[in-house]
C-alpha atoms as a PDB file:
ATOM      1  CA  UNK A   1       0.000   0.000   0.000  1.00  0.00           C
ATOM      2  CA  UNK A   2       2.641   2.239   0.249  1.00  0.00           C
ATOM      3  CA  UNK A   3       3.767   2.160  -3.301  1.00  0.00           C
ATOM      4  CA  UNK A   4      -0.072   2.258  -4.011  1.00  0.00           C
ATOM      5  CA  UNK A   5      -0.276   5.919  -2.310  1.00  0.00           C
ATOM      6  CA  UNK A   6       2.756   7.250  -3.412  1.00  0.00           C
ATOM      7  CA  UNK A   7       1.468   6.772  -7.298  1.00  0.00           C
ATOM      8  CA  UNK A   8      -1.801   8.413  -5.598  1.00  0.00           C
ATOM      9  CA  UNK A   9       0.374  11.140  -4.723  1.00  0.00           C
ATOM     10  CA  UNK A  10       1.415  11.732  -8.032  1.00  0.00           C
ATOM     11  CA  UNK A  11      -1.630  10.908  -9.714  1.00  0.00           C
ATOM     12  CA  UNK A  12      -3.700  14.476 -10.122  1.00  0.00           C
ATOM     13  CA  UNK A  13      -3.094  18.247 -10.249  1.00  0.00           C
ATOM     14  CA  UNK A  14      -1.897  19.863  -7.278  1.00  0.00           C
ATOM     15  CA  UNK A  15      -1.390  15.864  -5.845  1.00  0.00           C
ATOM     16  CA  UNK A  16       2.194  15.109  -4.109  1.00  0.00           C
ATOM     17  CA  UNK A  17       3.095  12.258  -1.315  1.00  0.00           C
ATOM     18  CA  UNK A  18       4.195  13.510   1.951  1.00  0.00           C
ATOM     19  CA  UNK A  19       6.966  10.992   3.265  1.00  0.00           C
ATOM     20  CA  UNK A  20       8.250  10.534   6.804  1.00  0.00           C
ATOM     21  CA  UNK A  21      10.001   7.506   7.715  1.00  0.00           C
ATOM     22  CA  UNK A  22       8.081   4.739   6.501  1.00  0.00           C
ATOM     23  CA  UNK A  23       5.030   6.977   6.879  1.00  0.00           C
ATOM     24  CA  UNK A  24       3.495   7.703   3.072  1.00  0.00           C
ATOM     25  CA  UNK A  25       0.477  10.437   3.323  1.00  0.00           C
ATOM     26  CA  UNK A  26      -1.368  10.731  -0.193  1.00  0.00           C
ATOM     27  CA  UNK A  27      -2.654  14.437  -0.727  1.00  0.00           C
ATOM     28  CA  UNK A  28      -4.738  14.630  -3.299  1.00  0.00           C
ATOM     29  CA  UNK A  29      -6.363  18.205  -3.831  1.00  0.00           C
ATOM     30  CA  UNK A  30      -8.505  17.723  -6.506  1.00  0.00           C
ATOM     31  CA  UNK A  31     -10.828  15.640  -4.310  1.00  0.00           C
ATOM     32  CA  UNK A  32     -10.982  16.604  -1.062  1.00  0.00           C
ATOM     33  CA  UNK A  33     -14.232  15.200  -0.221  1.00  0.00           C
ATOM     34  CA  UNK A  34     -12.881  10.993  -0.545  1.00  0.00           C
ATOM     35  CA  UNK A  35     -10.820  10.303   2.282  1.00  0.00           C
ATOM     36  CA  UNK A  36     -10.004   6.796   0.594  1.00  0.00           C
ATOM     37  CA  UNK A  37      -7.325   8.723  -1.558  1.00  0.00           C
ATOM     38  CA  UNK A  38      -6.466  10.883   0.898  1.00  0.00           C
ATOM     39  CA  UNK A  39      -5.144   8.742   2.952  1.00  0.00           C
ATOM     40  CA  UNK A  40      -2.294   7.372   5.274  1.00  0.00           C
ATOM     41  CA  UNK A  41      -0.101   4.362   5.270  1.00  0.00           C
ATOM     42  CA  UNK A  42       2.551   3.337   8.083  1.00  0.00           C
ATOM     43  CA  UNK A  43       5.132   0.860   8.838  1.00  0.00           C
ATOM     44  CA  UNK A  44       5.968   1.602  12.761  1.00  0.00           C
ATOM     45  CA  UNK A  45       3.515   3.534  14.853  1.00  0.00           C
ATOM     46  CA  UNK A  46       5.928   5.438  16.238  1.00  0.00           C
ATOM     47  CA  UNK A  47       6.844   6.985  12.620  1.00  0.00           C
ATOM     48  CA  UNK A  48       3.272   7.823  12.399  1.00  0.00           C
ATOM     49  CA  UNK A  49       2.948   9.577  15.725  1.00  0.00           C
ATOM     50  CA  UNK A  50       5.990  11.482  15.332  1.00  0.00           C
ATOM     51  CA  UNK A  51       4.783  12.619  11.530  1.00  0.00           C
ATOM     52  CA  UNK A  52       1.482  13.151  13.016  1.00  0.00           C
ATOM     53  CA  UNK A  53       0.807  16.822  13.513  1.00  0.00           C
ATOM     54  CA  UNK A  54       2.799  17.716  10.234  1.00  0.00           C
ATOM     55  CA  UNK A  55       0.593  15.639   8.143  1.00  0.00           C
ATOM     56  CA  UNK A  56      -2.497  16.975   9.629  1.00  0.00           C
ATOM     57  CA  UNK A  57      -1.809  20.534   9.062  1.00  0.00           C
ATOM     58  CA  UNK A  58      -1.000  19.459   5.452  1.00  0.00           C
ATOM     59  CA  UNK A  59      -4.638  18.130   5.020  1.00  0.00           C
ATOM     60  CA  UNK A  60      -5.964  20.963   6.693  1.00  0.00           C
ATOM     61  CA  UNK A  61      -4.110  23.236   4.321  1.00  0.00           C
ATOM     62  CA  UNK A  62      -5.890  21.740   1.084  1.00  0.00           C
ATOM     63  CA  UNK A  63      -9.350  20.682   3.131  1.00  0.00           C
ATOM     64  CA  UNK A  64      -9.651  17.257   2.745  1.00  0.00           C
ATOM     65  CA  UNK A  65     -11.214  14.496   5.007  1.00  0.00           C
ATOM     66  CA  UNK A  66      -8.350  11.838   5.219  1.00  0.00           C
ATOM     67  CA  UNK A  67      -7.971   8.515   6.539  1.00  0.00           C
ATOM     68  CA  UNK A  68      -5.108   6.722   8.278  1.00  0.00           C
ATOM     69  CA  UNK A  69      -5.151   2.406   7.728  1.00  0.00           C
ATOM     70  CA  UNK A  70      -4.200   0.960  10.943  1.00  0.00           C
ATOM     71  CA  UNK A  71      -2.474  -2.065  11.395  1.00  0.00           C
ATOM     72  CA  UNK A  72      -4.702  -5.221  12.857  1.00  0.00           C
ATOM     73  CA  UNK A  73      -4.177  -4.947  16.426  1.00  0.00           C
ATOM     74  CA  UNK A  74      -1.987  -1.352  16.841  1.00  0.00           C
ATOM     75  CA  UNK A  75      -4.731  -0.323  19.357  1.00  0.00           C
ATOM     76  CA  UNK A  76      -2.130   3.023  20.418  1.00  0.00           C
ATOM     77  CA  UNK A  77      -2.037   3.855  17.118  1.00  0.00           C
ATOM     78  CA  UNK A  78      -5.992   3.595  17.220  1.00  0.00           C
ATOM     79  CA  UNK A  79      -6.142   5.552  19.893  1.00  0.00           C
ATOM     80  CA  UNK A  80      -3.930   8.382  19.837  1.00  0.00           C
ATOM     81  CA  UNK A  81      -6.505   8.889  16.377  1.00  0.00           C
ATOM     82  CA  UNK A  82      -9.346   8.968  18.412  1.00  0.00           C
ATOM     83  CA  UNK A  83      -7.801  11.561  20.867  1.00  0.00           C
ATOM     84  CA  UNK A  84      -7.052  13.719  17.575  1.00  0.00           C
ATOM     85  CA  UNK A  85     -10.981  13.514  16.403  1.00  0.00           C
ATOM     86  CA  UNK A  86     -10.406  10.232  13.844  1.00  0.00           C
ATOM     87  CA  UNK A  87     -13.460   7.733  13.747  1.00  0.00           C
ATOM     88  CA  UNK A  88     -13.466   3.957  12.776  1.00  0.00           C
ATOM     89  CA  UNK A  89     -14.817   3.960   9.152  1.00  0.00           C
ATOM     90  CA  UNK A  90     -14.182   0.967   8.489  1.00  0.00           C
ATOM     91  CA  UNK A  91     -12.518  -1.989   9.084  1.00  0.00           C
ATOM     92  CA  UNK A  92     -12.220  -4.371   5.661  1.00  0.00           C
ATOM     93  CA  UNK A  93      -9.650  -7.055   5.426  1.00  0.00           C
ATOM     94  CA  UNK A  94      -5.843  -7.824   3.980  1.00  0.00           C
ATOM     95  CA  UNK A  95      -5.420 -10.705   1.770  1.00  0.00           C
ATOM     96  CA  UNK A  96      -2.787 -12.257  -0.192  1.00  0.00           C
ATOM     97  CA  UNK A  97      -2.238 -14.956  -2.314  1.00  0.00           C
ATOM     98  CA  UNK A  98       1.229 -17.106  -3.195  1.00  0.00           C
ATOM     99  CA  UNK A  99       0.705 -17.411  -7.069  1.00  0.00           C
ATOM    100  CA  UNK A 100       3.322 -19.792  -6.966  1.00  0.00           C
ATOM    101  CA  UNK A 101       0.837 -22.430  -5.079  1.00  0.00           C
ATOM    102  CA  UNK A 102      -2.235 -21.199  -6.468  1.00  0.00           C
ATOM    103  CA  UNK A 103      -1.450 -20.893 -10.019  1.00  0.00           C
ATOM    104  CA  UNK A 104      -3.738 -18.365 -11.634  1.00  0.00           C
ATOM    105  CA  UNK A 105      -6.008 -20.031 -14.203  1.00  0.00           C
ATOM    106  CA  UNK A 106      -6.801 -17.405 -17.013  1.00  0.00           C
ATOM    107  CA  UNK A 107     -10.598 -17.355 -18.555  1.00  0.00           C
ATOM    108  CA  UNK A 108     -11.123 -17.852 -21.970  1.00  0.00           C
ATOM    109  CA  UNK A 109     -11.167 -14.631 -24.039  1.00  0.00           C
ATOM    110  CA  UNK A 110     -14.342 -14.978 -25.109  1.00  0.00           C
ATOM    111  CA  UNK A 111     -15.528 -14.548 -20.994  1.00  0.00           C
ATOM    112  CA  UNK A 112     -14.739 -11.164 -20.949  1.00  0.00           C
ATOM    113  CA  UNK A 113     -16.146  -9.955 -24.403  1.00  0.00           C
ATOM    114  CA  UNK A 114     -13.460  -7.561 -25.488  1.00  0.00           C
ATOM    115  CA  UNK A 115     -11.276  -7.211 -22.547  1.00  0.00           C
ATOM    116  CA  UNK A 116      -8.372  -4.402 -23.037  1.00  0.00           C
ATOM    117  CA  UNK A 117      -4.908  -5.369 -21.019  1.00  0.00           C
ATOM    118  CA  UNK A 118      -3.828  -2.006 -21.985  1.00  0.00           C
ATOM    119  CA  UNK A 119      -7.212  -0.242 -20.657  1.00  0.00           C
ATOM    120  CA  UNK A 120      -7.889   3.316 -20.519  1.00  0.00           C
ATOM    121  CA  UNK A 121      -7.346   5.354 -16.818  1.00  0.00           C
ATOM    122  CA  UNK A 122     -10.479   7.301 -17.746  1.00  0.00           C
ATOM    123  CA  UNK A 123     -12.623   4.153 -18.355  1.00  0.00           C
ATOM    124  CA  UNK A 124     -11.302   2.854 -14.637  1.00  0.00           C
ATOM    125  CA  UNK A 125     -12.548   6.459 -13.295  1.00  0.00           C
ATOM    126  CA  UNK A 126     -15.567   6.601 -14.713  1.00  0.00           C
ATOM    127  CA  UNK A 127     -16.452   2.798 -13.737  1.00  0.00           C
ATOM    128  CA  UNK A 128     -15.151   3.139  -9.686  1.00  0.00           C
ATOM    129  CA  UNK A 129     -17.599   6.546  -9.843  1.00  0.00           C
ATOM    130  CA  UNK A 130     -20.502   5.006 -10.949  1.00  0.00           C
ATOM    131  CA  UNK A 131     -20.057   1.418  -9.098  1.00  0.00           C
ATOM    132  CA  UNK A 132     -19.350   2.980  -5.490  1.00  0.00           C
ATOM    133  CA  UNK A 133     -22.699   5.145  -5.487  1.00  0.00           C
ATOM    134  CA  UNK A 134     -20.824   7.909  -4.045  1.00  0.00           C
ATOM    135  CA  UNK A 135     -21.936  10.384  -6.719  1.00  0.00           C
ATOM    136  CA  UNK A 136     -20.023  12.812  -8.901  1.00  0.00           C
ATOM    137  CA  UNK A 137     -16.611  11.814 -10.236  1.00  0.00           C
ATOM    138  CA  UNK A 138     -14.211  11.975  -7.217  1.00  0.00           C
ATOM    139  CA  UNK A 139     -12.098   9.219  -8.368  1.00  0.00           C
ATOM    140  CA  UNK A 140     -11.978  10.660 -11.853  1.00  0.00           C
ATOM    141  CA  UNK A 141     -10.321  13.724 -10.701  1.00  0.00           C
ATOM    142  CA  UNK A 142      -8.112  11.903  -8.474  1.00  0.00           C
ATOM    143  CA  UNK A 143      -6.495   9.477 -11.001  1.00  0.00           C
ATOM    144  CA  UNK A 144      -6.113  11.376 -14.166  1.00  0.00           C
ATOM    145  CA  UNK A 145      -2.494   9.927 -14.949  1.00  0.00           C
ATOM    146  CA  UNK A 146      -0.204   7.585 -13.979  1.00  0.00           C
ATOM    147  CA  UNK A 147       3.905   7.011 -14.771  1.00  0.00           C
ATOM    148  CA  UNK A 148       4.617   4.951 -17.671  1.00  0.00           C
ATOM    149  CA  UNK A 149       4.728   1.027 -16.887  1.00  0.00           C
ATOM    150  CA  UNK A 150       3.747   1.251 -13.624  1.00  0.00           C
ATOM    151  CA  UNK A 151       0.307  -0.275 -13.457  1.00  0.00           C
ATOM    152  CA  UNK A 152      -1.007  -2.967 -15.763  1.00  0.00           C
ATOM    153  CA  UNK A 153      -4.526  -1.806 -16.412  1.00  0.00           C
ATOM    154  CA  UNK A 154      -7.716  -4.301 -17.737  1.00  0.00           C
ATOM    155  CA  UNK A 155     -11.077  -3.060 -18.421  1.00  0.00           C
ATOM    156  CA  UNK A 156     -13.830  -5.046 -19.771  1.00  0.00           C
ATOM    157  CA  UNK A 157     -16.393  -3.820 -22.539  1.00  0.00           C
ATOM    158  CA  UNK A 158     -20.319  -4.855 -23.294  1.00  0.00           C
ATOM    159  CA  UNK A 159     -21.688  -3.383 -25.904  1.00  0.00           C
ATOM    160  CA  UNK A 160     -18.990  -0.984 -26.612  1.00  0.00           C
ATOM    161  CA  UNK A 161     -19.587   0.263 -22.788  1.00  0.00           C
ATOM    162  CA  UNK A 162     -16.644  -0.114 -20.435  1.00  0.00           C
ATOM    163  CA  UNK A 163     -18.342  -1.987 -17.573  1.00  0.00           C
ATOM    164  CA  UNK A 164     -15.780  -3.872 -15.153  1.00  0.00           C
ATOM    165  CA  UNK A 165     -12.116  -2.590 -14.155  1.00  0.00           C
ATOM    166  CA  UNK A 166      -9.004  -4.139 -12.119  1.00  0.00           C
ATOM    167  CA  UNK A 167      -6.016  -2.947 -12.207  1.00  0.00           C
ATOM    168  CA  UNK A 168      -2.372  -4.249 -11.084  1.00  0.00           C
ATOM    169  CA  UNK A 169       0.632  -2.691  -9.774  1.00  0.00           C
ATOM    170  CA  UNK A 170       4.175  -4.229  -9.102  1.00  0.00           C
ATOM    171  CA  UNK A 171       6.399  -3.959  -6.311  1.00  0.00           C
ATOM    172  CA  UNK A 172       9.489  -6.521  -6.545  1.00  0.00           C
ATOM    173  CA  UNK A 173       7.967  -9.672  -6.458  1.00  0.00           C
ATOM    174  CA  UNK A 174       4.711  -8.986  -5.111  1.00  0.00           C
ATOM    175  CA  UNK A 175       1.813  -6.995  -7.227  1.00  0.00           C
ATOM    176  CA  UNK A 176      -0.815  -5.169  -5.319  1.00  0.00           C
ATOM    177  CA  UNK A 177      -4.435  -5.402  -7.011  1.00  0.00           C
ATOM    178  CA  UNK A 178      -6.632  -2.206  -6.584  1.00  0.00           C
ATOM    179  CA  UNK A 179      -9.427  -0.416  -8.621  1.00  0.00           C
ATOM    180  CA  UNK A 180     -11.862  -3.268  -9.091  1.00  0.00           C
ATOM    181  CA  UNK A 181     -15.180  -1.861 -10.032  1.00  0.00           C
ATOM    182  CA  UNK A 182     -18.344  -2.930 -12.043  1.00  0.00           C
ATOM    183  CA  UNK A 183     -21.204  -1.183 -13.229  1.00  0.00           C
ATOM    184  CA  UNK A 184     -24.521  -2.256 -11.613  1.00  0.00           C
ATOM    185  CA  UNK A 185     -26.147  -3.366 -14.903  1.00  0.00           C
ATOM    186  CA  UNK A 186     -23.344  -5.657 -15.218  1.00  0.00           C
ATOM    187  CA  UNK A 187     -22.743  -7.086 -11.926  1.00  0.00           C
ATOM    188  CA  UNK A 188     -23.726 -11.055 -10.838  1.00  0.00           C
ATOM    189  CA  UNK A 189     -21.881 -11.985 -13.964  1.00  0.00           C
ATOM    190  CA  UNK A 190     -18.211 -13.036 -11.896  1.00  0.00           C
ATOM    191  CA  UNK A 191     -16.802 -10.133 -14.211  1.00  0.00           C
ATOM    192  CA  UNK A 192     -14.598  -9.048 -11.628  1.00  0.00           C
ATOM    193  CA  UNK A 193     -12.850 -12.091 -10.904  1.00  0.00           C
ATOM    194  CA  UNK A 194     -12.273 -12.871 -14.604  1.00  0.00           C
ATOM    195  CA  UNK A 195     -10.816  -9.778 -14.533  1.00  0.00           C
ATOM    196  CA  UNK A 196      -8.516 -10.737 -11.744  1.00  0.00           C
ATOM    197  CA  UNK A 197      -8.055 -13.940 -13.079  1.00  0.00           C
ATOM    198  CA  UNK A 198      -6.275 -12.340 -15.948  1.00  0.00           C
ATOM    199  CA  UNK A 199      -4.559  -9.597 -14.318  1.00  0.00           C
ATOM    200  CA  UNK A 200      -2.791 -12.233 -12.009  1.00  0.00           C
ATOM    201  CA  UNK A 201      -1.712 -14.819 -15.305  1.00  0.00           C
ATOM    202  CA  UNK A 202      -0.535 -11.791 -17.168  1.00  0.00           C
ATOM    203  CA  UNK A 203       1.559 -11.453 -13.413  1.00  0.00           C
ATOM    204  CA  UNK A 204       3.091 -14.612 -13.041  1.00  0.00           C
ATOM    205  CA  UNK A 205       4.332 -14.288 -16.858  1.00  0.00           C
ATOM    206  CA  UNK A 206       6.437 -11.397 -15.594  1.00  0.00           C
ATOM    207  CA  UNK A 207       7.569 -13.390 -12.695  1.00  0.00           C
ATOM    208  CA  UNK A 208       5.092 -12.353  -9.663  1.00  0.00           C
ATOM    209  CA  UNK A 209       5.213 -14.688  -7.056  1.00  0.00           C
ATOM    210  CA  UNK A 210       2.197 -13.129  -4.359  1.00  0.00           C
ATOM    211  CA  UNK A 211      -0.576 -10.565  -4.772  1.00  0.00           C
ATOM    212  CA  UNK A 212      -2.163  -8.613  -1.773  1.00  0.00           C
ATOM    213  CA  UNK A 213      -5.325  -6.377  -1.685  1.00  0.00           C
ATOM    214  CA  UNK A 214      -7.599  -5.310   0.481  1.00  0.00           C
ATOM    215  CA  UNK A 215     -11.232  -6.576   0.414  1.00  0.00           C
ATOM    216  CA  UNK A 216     -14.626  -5.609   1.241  1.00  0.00           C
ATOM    217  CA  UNK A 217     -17.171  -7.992   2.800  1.00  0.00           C
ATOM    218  CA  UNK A 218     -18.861  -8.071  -0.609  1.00  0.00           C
ATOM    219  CA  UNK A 219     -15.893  -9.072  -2.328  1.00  0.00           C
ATOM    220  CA  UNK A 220     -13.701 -11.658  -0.325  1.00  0.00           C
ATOM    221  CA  UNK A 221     -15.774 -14.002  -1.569  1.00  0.00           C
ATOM    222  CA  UNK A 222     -14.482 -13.614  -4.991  1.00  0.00           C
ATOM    223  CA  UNK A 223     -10.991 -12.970  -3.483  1.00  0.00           C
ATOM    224  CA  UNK A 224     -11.122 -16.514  -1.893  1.00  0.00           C
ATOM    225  CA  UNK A 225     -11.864 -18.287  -5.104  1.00  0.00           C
ATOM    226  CA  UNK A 226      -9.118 -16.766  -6.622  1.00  0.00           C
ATOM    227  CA  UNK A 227      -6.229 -18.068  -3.722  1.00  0.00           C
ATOM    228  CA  UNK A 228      -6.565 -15.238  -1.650  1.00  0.00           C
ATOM    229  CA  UNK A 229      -6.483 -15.982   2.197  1.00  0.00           C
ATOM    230  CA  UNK A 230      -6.413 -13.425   4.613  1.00  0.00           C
ATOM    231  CA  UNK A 231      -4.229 -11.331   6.651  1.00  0.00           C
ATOM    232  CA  UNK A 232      -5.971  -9.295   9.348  1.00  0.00           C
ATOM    233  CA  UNK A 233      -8.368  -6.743   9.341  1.00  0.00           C
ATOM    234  CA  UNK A 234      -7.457  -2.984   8.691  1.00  0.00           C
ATOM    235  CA  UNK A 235      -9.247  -0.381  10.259  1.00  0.00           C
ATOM    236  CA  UNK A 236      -9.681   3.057   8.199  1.00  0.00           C
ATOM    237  CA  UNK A 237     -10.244   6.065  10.849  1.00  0.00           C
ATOM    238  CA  UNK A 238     -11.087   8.903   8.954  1.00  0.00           C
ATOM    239  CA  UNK A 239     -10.914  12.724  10.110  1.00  0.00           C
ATOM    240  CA  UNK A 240     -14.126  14.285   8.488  1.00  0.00           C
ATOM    241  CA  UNK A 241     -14.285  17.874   7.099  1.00  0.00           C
ATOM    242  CA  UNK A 242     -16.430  19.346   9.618  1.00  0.00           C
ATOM    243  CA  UNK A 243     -13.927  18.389  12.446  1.00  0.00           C
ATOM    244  CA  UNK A 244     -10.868  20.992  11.500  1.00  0.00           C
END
């Protein structure tokens, strides 16, 4: 997740990643209003407390809610948040999967109609803005570019309409899988595991070994069929607007 939020941080106008010590804070201007962007990751709690005040003031500065993820157990961490007005947003799980026991099996091409490997960033916006019911197009403006190479896109198409997304993104031998989204008219198809599916094939052929990601209740089902087990639940406690 780190590497996740530091391409965050680099991802929009105005965007940069603020990093302390194994501490990477993703501030993302152009959409203030989705703390799941601007948010916090941490390796030691004690980074995080000491970074603490300077990365709030720099959240303040562009008016954003943000979130912190913390660690499965780190209850100080929890609540030296609470004491600075964070609230438990929620709590969805880690997973991983060793593709190197659980082989990815890749779907036949003709399961995903006219699936792009190379897929378009403003397809993937458009789809997580319309899928999470959140309204307006606050991933859109946070994602508007990424560097060269460094995440292997897939979008799938009915009809001409871009409908499911899942995206990849290496770090040394592991890749991270993020942006999964499908459009309501084309959910209960298994769409986003095909997707998957093929994301983590195309993986292994460039030598991936595990894949990690973080999973709703909705979707660790799909997850699970795919070789993910999990890790431990992390908690997302979010400072709101309204709070300073």
């Amino acid at each position: 997740m780190l590497h996740w939020y530091r391409l965050i941080g680099a991802g929009s106008d105005g965007a940069r990643a603020l990093e302390r010590d194994g501490v990477v804070a993703a501030l993302v201007p152009a959409s203030p209003e989705r703390s799941v962007v601007n948010a916090v990751v941490y390796e030691h709690p004690d980074a995080l407390a000491a970074a603490y005040d300077e990365i709030a003031a720099a959240y303040e500065e562009i008016g954003a809610k943000w979130t912190v993820w913390v660690h499965s157990g780190d209850d100080v961490t929890a609540a030296m948040l609470e004491r600075n007005g964070h609230v438990l947003d929620a709590a969805p799980e880690a997973m991983a999967a060793d593709l190197r026991e659980t082989p990815p099996v890749r779907p036949p091409a003709d399961a995903l109609a006219d699936r792009t490997a190379a897929g378009d960033l403003a397809d993937v916006g458009a789809i997580n803005d319309r899928a999470y019911g959140y309204g307006g197009d606050w991933f859109s403006r946070a994602l508007t570019r990424l560097p060269e190479d460094a995440v292997h896109i897939y979008v799938a198409h009915r009809d001409g309409e871009a409908v499911g997304c899942a995206a990849t993104a290496d770090t040394a031998a592991n890749t991270e899988v993020q942006m999964v989204a499908v459009l309501p008219e084309a959910s209960g198809q298994g769409l986003s595991g095909k997707l998957i599916a093929h994301a983590l094939a195309d993986a292994v052929e460039r030598g991936i070994e595990t894949s990690t990601l973080v999973a709703t209740q909705l979707g660790r089902p799909v997850y699970e069929r795919l070789g993910f087990r999990g890790l431990g639940v992390l908690e997302m406690w979010e400072r709101r607007l309204e709070q300073g």
